[in-house]
C-alpha atoms as a PDB file:
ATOM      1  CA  UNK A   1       0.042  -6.726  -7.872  1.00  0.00           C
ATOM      2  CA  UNK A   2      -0.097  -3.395  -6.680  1.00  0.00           C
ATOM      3  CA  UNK A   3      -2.045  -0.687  -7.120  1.00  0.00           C
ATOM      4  CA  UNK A   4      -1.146   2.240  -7.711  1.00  0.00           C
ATOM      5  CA  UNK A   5       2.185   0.847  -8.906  1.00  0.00           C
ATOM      6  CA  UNK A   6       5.726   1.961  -8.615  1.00  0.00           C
ATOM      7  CA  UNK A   7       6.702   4.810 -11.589  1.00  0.00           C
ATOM      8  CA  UNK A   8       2.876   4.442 -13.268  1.00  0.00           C
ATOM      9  CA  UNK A   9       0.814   7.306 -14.146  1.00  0.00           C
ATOM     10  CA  UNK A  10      -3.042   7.146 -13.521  1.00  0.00           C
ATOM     11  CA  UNK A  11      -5.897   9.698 -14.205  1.00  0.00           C
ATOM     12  CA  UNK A  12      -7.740  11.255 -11.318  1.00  0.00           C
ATOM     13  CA  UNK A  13     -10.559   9.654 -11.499  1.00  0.00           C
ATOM     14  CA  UNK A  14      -9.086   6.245 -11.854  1.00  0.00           C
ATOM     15  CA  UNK A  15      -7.156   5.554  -8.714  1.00  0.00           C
ATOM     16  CA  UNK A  16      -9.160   5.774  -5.386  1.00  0.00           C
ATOM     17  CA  UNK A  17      -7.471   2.838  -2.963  1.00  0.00           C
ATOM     18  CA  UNK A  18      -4.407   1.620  -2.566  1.00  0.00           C
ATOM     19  CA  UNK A  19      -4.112  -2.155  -3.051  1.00  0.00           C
ATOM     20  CA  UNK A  20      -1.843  -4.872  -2.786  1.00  0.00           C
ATOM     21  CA  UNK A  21      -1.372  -8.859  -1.940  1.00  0.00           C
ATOM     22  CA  UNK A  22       0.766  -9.755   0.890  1.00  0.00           C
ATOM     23  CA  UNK A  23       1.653 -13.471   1.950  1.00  0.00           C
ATOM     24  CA  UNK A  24       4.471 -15.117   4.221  1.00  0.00           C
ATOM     25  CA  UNK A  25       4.361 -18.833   4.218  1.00  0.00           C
ATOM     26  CA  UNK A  26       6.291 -19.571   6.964  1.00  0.00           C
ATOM     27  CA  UNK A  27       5.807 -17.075   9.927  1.00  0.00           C
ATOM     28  CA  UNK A  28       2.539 -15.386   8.572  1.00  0.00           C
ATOM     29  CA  UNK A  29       1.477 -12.184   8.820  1.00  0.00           C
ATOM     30  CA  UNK A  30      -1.079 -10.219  10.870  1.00  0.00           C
ATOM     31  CA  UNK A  31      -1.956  -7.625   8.046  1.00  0.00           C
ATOM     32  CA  UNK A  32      -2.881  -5.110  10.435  1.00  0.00           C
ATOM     33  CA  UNK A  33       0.258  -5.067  13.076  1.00  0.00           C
ATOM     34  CA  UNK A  34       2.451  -5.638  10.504  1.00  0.00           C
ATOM     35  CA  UNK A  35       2.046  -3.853   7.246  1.00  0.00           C
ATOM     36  CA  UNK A  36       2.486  -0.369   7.189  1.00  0.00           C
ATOM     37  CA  UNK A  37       1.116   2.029   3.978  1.00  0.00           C
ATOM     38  CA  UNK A  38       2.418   6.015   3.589  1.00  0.00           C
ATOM     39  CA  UNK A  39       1.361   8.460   0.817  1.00  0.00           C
ATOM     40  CA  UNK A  40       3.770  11.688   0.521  1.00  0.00           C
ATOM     41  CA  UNK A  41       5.319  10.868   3.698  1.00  0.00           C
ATOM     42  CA  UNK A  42       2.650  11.636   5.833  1.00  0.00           C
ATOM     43  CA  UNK A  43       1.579   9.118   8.924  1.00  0.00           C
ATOM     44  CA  UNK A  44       0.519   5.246   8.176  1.00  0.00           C
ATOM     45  CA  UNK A  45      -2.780   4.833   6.903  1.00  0.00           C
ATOM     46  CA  UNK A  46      -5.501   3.046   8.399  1.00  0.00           C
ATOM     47  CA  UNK A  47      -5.762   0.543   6.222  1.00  0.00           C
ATOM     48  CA  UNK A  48      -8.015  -3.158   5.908  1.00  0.00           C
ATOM     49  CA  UNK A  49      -6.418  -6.223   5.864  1.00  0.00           C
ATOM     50  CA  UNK A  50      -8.943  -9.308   4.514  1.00  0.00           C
ATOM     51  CA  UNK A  51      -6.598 -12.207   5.705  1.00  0.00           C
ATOM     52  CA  UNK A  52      -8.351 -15.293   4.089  1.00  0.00           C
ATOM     53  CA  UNK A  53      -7.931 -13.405   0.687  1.00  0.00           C
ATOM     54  CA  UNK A  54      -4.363 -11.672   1.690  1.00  0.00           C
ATOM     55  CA  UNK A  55      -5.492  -8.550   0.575  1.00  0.00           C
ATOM     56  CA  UNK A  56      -4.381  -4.800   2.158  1.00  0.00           C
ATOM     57  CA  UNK A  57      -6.850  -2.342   0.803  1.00  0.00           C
ATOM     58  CA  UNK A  58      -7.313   2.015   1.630  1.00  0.00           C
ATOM     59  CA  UNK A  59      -9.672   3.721   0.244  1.00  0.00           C
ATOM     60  CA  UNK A  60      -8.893   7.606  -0.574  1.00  0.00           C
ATOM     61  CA  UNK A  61     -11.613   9.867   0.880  1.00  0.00           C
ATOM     62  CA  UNK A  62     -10.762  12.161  -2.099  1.00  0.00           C
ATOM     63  CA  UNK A  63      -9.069  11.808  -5.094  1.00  0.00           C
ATOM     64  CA  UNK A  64      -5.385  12.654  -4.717  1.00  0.00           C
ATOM     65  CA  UNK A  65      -4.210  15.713  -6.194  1.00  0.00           C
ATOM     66  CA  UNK A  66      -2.480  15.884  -9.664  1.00  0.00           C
ATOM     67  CA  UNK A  67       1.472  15.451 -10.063  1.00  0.00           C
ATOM     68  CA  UNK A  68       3.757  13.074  -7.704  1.00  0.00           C
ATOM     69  CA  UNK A  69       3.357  10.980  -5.238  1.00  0.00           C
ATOM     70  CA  UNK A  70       5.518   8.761  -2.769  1.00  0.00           C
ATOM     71  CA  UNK A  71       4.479   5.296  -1.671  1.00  0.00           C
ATOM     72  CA  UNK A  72       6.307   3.235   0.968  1.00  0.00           C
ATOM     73  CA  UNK A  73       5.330   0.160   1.869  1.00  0.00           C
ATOM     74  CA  UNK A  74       6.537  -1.874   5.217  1.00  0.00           C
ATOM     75  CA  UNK A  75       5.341  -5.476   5.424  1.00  0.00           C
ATOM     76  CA  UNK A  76       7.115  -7.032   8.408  1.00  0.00           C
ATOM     77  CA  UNK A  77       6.269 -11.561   9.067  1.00  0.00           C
ATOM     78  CA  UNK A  78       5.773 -12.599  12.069  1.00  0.00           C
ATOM     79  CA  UNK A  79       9.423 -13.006  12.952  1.00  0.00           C
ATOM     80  CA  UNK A  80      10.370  -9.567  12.111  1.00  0.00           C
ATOM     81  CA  UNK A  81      11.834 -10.274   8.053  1.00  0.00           C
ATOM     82  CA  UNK A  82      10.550  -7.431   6.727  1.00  0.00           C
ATOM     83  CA  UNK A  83      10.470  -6.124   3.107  1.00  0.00           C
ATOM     84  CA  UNK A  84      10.237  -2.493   1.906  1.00  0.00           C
ATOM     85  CA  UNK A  85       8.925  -0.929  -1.274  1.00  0.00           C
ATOM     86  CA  UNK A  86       9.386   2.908  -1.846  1.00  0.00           C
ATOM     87  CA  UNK A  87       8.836   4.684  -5.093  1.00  0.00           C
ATOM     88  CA  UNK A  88       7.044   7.351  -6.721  1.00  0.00           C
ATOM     89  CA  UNK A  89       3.909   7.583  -9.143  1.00  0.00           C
ATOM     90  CA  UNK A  90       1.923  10.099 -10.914  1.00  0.00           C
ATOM     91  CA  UNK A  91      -1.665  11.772 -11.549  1.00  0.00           C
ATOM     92  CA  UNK A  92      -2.350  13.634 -14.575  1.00  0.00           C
END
């Protein structure tokens, strides 16, 4: 599941990473070449990628300001499939 997810609303204090699962059976995936996490549309995050658990984790250095924000998500396998989510959620 992810965290924060698409459309939700979340208060300040309760969201500080970004957090998701990602898994390709057949070609795999090297979390760290080939996922890609922006907030707001700024540059790809530096993210961690824990690849016996399949787990993509950031951790905000501040809490994120109240109102919108965007999310886009690029996971790309090893043979260059790649799958996209974009979306929007809130902090009130």
């Amino acid at each position: 599941s992810l965290t924060p997810n698409i459309n939700a609303t979340y208060r300040q204090k309760d969201i500080s990473s970004i957090q998701f699962k990602v898994e390709d059976l057949i070609s795999g995936i090297d979390g760290e070449n080939n996922v890609s996490i922006q907030i707001d549309d700024g540059k790809p995050l530096i993210h961690e990628y824990n690849s016996y658990r399949k787990h993509v984790q950031f951790e905000f250095e501040n809490y994120l300001s109240k109102g919108e924000h965007s999310l886009y998500i690029i996971c790309t396998d090893n043979v260059g499939n790649s799958h996209h989510i974009r979306g929007k959620f809130y902090i009130k």
